[in-house]
Each structure stands twice: as structure tokens, then as C-alpha cells.
Protein backbone atom coordinates (compact mmCIF):
# COMPACT_ATOMS: atom_id res chain seq x y z
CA UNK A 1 0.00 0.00 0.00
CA UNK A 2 2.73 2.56 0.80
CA UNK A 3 4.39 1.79 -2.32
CA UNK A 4 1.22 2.22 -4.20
CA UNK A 5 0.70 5.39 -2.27
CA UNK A 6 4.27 6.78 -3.51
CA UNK A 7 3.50 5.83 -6.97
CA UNK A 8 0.56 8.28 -6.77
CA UNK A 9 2.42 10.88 -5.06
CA UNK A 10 5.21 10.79 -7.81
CA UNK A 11 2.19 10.86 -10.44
CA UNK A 12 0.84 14.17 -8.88
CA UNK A 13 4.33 16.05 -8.37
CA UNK A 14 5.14 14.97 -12.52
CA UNK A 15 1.50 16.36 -13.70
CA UNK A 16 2.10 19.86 -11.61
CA UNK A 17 5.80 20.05 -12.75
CA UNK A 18 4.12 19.84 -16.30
CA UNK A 19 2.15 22.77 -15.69
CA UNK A 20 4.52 25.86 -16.44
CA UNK A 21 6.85 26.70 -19.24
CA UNK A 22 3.84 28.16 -21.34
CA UNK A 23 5.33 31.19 -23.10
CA UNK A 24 4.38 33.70 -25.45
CA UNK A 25 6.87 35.33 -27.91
CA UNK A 26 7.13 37.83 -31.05
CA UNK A 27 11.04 37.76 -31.07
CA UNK A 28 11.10 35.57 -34.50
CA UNK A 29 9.48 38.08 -35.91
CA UNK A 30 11.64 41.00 -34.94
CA UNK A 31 14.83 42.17 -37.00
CA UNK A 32 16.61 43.86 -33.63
CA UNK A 33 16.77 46.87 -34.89
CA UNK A 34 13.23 48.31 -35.30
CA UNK A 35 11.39 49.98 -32.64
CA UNK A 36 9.05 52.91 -31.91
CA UNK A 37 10.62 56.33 -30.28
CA UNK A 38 10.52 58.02 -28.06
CA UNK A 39 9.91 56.15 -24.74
CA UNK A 40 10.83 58.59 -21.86
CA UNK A 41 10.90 62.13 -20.73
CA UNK A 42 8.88 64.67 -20.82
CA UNK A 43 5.82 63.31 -22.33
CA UNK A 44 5.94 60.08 -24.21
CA UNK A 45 6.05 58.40 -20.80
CA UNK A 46 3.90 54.81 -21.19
CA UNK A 47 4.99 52.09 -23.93
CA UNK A 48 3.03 48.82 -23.63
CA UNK A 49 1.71 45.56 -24.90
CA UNK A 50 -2.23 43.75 -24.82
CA UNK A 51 -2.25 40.73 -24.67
CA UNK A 52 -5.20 37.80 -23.75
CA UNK A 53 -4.07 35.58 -20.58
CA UNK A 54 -2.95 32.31 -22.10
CA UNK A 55 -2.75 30.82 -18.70
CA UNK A 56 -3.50 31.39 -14.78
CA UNK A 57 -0.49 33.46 -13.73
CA UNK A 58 2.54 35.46 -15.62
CA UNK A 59 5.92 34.82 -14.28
CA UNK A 60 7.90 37.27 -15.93
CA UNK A 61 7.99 39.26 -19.21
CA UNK A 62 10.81 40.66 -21.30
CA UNK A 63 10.87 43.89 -23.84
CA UNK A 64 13.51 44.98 -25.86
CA UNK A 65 14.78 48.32 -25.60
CA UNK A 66 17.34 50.91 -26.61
CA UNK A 67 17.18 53.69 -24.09
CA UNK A 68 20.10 55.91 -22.21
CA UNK A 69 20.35 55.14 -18.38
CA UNK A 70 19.24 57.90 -17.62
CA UNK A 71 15.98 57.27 -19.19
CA UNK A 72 14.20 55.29 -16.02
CA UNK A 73 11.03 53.62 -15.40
CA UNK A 74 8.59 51.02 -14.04
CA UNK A 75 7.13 48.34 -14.85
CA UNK A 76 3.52 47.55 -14.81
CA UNK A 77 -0.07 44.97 -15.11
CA UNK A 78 -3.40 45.97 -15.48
CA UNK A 79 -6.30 43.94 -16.73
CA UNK A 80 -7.43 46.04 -19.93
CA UNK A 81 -10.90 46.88 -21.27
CA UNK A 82 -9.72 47.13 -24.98
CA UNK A 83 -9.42 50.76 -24.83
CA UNK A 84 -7.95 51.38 -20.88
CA UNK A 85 -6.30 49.70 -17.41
CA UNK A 86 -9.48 49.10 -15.39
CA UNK A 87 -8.80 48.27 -11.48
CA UNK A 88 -5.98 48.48 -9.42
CA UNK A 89 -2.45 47.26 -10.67
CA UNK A 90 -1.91 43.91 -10.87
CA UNK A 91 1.85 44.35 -10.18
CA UNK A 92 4.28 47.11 -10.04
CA UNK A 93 7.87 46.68 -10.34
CA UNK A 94 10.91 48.78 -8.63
CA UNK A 95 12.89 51.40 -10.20
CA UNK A 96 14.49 49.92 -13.66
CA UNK A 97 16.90 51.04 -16.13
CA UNK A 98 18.84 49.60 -19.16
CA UNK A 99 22.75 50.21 -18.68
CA UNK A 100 22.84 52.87 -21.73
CA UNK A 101 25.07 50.49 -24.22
CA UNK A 102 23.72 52.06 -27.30
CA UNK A 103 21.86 48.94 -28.53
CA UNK A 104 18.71 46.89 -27.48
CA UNK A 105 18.71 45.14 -24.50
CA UNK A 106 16.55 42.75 -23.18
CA UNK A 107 14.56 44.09 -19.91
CA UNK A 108 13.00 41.54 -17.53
CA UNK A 109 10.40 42.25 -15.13
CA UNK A 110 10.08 39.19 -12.63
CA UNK A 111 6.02 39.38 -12.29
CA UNK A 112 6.46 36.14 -9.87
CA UNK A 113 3.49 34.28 -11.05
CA UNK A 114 0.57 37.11 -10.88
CA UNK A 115 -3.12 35.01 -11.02
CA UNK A 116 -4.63 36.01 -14.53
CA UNK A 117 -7.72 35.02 -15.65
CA UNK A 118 -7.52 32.84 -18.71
CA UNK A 119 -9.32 34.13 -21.86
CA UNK A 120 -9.15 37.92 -20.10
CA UNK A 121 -7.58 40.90 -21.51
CA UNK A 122 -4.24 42.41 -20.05
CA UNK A 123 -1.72 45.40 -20.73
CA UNK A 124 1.84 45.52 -19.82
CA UNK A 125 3.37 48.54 -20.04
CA UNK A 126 6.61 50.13 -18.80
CA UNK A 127 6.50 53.90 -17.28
CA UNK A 128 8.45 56.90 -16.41
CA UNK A 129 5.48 58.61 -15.23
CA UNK A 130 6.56 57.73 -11.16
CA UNK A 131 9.96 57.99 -11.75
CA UNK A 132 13.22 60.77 -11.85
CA UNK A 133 15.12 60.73 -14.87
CA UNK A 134 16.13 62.05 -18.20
CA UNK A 135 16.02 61.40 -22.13
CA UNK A 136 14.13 59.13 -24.32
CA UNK A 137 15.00 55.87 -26.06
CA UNK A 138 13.52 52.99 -28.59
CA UNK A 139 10.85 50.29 -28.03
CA UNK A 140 10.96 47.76 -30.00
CA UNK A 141 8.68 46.42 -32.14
CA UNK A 142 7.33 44.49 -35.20
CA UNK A 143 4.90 46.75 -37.30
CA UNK A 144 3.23 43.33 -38.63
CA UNK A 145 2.34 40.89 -36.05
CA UNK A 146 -0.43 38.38 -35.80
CA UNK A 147 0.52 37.43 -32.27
CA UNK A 148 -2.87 38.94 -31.71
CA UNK A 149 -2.19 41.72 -28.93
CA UNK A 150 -1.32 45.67 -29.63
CA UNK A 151 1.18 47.95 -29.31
CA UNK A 152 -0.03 50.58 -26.90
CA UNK A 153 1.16 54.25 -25.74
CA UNK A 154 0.85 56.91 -24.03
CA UNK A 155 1.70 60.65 -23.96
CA UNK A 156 0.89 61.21 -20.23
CA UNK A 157 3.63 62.60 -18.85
CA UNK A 158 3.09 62.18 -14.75
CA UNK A 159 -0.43 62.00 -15.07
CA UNK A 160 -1.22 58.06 -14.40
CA UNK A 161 -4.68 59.14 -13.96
CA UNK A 162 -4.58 58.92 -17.65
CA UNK A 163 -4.17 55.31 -17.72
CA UNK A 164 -7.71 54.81 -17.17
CA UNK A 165 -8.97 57.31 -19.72
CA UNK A 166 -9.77 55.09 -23.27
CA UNK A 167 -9.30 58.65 -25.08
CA UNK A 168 -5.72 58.73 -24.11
CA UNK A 169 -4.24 55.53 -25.10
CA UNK A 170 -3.00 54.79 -28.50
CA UNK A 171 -3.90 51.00 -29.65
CA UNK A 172 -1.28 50.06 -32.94
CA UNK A 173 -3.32 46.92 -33.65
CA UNK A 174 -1.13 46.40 -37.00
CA UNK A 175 2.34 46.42 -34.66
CA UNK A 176 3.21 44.75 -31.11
CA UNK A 177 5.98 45.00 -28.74
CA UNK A 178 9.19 42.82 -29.45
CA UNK A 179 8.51 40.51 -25.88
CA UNK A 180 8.95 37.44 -24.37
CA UNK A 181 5.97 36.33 -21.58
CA UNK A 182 6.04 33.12 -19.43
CA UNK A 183 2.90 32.05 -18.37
CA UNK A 184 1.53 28.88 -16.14
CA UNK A 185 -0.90 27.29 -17.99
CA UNK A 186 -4.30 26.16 -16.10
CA UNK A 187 -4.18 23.09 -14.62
CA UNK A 188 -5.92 20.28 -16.95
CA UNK A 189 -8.72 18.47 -14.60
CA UNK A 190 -6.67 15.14 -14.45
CA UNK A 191 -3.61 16.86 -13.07
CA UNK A 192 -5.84 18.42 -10.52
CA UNK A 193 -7.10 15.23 -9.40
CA UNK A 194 -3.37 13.90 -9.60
CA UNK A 195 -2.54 16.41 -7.01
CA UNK A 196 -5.82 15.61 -5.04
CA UNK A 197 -4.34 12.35 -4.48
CA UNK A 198 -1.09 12.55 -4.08
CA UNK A 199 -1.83 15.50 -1.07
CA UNK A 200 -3.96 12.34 0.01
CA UNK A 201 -1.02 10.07 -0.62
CA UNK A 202 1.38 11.91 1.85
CA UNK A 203 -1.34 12.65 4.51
CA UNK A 204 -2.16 9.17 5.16
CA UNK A 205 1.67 7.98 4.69
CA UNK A 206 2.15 10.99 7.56
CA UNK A 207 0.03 9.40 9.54
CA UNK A 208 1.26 6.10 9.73
């Protein structure tokens, strides 16, 4: 019985393991040297990217981008209307930079596995609206994409009460964002009831 009870417990630990690595990308598609400009100070402060939830949670997300050091901002996740952010943000990142090289470099923002709702709308967008710096710099970007999310901006300067305004975003839905996403994908019912058992598994084997 034990051994059977292991068995099941391996089964359930395999099936979760299974569950991430689900990742969305428009990097093929780029040539690394295209981009939209310019992302920064005074004005064009918010440069972003839709996209539709492919699984429960996001991880992390990467953007390409070609900006001085100077040129700082955040990163953030709302879920999006189709026009606007709607509720609170879903994450908010620290104080980020590129280190100035000259050239694109890829930017990570470590989301940590933020729930999303699959089939839901999102936006991801990077900021200097809350943030001290100086200059502007490149996005970049493919100006054909059928990855099937948008390009979005913003000229908001520090007004983030413009984020929820649908008359103040910009919504390229012939271009998106050169990106990388990692998403967890939602469990498939038999590895739920894989991990239903094998929590069973290791309670009873505790017991004993």
C-alpha cells in the first residue's frame, strides 16, 4: 500500500511540474533593430503591450529596448478593457533602467506568477510617469504581427490618472511589442485530481 501510495504521489508532483513553461513570444518576428521612439521624458512616458491571458499566472515578461540610463522607469499589469487599465495594478515593479550600451537590451520584469484570468484581456506597459530621470529611447517592435495583442502608448507625462482614460491611449493593432511572456498554464482536470491524491497520498503515509 505505501508503495502504491508513492506511486501516486510521484504521479501528482510529474502532472504539476508539467504545468509551467507556457510562453508567449514575437522575437522571430523581430529584426533587432526596429522599434518605436521616443519612450521617456517629458511626455511620451507609457509604452506597452495587450495581450489575452494564455494561462492562470505570468511569471515574468521581457521587452527589448534601446534607451540611455538615464531614461528610467517602471514596470507595470493591469487587466485592460480594450481601450484602458481598469482596477488596481496587478503588479508594479521597482525602479528599472537599461545600462545605456547604445543597442537593445533585453529588460526583464520578474512578475512572480501574478493570477490572470484565462481568456481575459491584459496590458503591460513600462513607465516613467513615477519615476526621476532624463532622455528618451527605442521600443521595439514588429509593425506586422499576428501574435494577436497591440502595441499601446501613451503621452501622459506624470499624469497616471490617464491610464484609465480610453481617449488617451493609442492602440497600434497592425504592430506589437518585441517581448517574451512566461505564463503557467491552467491546470488540466486530471492533473488536478493527480494532485488531489497525491496530497492524500502523503497525509495518510504521515500518519502512519
Amino acid at each position: 500500500m505505501n508503495n502504491l501510495f508513492k506511486s501516486v504521489a510521484f504521479l501528482a508532483l510529474a502532472g504539476a511540474a508539467s504545468a509551467y513553461g507556457q510562453t508567449i513570444s514575437t522575437l522571430s518576428s523581430w529584426d533587432n533593430t526596429t522599434g518605436y521612439e521616443p519612450f521617456g521624458y517629458p511626455n511620451t512616458a507609457t509604452y506597452g503591450e495587450t495581450f489575452v491571458a494564455p494561462g492562470s499566472a505570468l511569471y515574468d515578461i521581457t521587452f527589448e529596448l534601446n534607451t540611455p540610463a538615464s531614461d528610467t522607469f517602471k514596470g507595470y499589469l493591469f487587466a485592460w478593457s480594450g481601450s484602458a487599465v481598469t482596477g488596481s495594478a496587478l503588479y508594479t515593479s521597482d525602479v528599472m533602467s537599461t545600462t545605456g550600451s547604445g543597442s537593445y537590451e533585453a529588460v526583464t520584469f520578474n512578475v512572480g506568477g501574478v493570477p490572470l484570468t484565462p481568456g481575459d484581456s491584459y496590458v503591460f506597459f513600462a513607465s516613467t510617469s513615477e519615476t526621476a530621470g532624463s532622455g528618451t529611447g527605442h521600443w521595439g517592435a514588429i509593425f506586422s504581427s499576428s501574435f494577436g495583442g497591440s502595441f499601446v502608448f501613451e503621452n501622459n507625462g506624470t499624469d497616471i490618472s490617464q491610464w484609465s482614460n480610453s481617449s488617451d491611449w493609442a492602440v497600434n493593432t497592425g504592430a506589437s511589442s518585441a517581448f517574451t511572456a512566461d505564463f503557467a498554464p491552467t491546470p488540466e482536470p486530471t492533473s488536478l485530481a493527480l494532485a488531489g491524491l497525491g496530497g492524500l497520498a502523503l497525509l495518510l503515509r504521515k500518519r502512519k
